[in-house]
N, C-alpha and C. Protein backbone atom coordinates (compact mmCIF):
# COMPACT_ATOMS: atom_id res chain seq x y z
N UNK A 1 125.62 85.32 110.09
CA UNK A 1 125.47 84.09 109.32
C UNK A 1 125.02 82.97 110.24
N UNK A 2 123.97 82.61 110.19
CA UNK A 2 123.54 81.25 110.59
C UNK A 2 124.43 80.33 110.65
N UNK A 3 124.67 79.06 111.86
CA UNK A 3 125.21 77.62 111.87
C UNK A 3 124.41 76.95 111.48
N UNK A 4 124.09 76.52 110.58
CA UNK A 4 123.37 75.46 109.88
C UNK A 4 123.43 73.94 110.92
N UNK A 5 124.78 73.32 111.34
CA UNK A 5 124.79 71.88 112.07
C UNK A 5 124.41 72.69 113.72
N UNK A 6 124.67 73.72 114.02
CA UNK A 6 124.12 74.18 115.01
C UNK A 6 123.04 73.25 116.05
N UNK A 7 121.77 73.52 114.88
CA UNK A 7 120.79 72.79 115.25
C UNK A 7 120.90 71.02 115.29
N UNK A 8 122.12 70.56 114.87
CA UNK A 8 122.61 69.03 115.10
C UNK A 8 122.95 68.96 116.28
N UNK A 9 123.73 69.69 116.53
CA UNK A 9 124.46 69.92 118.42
C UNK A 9 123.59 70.29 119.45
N UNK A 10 122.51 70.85 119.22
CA UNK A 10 121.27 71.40 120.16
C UNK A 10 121.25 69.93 119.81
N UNK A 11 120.27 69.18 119.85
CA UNK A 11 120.09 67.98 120.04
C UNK A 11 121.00 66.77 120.77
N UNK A 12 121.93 67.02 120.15
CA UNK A 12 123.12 66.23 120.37
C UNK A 12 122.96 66.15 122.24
N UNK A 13 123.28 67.22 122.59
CA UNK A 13 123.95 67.87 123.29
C UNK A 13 122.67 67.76 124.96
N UNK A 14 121.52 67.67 124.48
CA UNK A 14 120.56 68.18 124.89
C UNK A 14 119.54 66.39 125.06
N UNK A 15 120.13 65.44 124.35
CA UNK A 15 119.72 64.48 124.20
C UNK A 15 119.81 63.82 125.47
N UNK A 16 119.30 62.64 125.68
CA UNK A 16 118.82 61.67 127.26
C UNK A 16 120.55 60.87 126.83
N UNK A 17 121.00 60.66 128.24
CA UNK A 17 122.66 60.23 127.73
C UNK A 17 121.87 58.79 127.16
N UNK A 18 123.43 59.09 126.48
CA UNK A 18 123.70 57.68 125.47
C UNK A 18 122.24 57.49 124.61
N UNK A 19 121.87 58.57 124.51
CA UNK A 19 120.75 58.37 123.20
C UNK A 19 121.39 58.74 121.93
N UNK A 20 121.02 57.93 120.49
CA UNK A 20 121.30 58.34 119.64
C UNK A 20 120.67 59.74 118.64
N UNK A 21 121.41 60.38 117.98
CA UNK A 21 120.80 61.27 117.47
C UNK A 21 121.10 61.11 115.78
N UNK A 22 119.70 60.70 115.27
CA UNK A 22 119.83 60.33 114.01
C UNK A 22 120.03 61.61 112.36
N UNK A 23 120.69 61.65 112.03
CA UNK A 23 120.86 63.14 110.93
C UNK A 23 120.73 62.09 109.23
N UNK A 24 119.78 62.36 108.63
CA UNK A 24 119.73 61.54 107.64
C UNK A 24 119.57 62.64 106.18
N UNK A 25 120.80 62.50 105.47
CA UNK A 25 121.75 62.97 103.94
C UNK A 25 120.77 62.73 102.85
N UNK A 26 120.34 63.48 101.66
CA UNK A 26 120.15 63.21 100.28
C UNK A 26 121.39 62.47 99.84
N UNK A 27 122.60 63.06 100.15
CA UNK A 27 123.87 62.25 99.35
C UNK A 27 124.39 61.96 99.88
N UNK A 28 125.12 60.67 99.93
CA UNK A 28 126.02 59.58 101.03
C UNK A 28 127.20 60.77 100.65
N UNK A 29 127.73 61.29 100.01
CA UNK A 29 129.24 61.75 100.15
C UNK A 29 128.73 63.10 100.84
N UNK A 30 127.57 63.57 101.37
CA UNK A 30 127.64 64.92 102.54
C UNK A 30 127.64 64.18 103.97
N UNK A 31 127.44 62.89 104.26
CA UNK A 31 128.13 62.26 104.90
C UNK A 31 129.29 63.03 106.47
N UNK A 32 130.22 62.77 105.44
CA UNK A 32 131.42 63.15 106.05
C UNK A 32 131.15 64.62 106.39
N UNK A 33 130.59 65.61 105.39
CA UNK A 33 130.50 67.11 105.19
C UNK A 33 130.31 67.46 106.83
N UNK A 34 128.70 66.46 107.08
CA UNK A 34 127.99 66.61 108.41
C UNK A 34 129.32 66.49 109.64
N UNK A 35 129.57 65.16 109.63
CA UNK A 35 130.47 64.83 110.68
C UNK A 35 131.41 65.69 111.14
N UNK A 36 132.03 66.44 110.25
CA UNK A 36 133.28 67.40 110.15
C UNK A 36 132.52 68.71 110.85
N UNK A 37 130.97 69.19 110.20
CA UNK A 37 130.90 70.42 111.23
C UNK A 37 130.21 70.06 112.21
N UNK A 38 129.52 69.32 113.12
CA UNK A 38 129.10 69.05 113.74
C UNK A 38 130.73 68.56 115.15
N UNK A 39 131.41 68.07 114.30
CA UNK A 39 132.33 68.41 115.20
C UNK A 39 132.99 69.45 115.71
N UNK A 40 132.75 70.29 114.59
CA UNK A 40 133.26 71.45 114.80
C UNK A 40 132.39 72.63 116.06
N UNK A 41 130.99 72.02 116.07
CA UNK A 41 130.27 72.73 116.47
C UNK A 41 130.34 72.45 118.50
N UNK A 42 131.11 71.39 118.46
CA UNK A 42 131.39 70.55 119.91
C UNK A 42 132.49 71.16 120.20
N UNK A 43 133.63 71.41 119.57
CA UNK A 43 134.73 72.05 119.69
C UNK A 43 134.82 73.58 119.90
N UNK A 44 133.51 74.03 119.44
CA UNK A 44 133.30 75.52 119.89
C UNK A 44 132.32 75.59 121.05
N UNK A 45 131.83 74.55 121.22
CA UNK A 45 131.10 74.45 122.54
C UNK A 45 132.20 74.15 123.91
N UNK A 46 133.01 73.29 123.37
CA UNK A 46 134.06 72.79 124.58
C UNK A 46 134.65 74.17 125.02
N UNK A 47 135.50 75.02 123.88
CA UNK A 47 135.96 76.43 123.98
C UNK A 47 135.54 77.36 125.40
N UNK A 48 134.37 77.43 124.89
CA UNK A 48 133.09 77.98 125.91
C UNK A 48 133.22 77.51 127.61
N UNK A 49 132.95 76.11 127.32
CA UNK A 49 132.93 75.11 128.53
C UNK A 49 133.96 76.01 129.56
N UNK A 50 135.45 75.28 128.52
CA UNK A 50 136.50 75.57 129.58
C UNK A 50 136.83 76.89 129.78
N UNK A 51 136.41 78.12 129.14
CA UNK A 51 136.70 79.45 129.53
C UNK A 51 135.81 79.70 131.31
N UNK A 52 134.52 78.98 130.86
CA UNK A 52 133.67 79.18 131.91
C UNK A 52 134.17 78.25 133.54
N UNK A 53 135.23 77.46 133.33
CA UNK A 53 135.44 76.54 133.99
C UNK A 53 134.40 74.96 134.40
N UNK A 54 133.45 74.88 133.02
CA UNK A 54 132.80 73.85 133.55
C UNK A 54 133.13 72.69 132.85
N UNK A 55 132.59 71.75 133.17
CA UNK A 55 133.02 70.25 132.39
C UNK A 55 132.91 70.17 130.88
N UNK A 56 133.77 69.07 130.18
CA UNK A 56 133.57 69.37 128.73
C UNK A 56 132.55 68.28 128.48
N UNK A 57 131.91 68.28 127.10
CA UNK A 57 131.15 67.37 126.65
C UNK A 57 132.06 66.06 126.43
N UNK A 58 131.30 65.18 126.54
CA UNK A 58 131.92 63.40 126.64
C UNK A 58 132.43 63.54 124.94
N UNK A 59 132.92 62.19 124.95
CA UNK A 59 133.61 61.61 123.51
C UNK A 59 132.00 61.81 123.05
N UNK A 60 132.54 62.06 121.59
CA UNK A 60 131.59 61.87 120.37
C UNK A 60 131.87 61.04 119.57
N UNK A 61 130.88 59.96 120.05
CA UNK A 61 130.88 58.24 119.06
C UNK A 61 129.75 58.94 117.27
N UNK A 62 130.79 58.34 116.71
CA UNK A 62 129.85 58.16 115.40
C UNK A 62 129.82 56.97 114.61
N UNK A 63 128.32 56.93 114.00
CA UNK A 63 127.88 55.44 113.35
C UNK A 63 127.74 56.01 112.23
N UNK A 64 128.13 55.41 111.70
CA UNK A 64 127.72 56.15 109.20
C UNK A 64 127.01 54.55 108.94
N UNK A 65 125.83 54.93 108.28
CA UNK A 65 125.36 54.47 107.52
C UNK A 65 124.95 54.55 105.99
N UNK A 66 125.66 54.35 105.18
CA UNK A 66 125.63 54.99 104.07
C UNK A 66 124.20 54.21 102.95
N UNK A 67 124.13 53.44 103.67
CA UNK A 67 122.85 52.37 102.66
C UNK A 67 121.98 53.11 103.22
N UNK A 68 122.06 53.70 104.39
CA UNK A 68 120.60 54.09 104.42
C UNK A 68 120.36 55.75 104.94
N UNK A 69 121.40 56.15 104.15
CA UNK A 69 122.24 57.67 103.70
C UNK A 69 121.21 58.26 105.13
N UNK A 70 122.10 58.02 106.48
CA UNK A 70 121.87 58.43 107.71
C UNK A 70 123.21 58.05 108.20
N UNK A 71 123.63 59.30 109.17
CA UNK A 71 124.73 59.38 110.50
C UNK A 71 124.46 59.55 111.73
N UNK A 72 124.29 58.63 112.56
CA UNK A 72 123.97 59.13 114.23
C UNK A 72 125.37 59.19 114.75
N UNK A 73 124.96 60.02 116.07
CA UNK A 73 125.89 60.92 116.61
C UNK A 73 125.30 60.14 118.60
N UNK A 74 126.16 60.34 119.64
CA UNK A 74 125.81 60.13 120.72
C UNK A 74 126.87 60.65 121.48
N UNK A 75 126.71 61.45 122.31
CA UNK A 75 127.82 61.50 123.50
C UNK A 75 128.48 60.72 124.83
N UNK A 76 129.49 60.37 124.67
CA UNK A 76 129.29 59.38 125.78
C UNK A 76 130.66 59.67 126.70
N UNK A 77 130.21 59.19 127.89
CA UNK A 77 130.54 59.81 129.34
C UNK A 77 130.91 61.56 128.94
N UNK A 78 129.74 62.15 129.03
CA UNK A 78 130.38 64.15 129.18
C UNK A 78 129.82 64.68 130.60
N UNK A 79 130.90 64.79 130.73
CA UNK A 79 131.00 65.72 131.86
C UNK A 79 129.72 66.85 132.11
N UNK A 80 129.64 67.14 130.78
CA UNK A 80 128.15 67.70 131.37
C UNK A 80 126.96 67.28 131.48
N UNK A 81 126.84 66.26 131.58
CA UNK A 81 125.24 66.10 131.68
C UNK A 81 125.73 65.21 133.58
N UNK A 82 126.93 66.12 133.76
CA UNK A 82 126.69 65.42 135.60
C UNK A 82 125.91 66.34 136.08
């Protein structure tokens, strides 16, 4: 089965630090839907991280914009992009 937010976290993840990464909704209430697996998808990345012994990804800041049915995402201070 495919990760669908998968491809949110490749970006995320992969982005110039402290760049934003913009994910823009047909419906303000999938919103939240996004946020929830996309976190989820950091939390199975961290998993990984620390089995391997390397640094985890920084805090994950989020901005909701619902007027303009878009959520950016940015990582900030992660350990991995030292």
């Amino acid at each position: 089965m495919a990760r669908h937010y998968a491809d949110i976290w490749h970006k995320l993840k992969t982005a110039d630090i402290e760049q934003w990464v913009e994910v823009r909704v047909v419906n303000v209430n999938s919103i939240q839907t996004v946020i929830n697996m996309v976190q989820n998808e950091k939390s199975r990345a961290n998993v990984s991280r620390k089995r391997l012994d390397l640094p985890a990804f920084g805090k994950l800041e989020i901005r909701r914009e619902p007027e303009k049915k878009r959520v950016l995402f940015r990582l900030k201070n992660s350990g991995a992009a030292l």
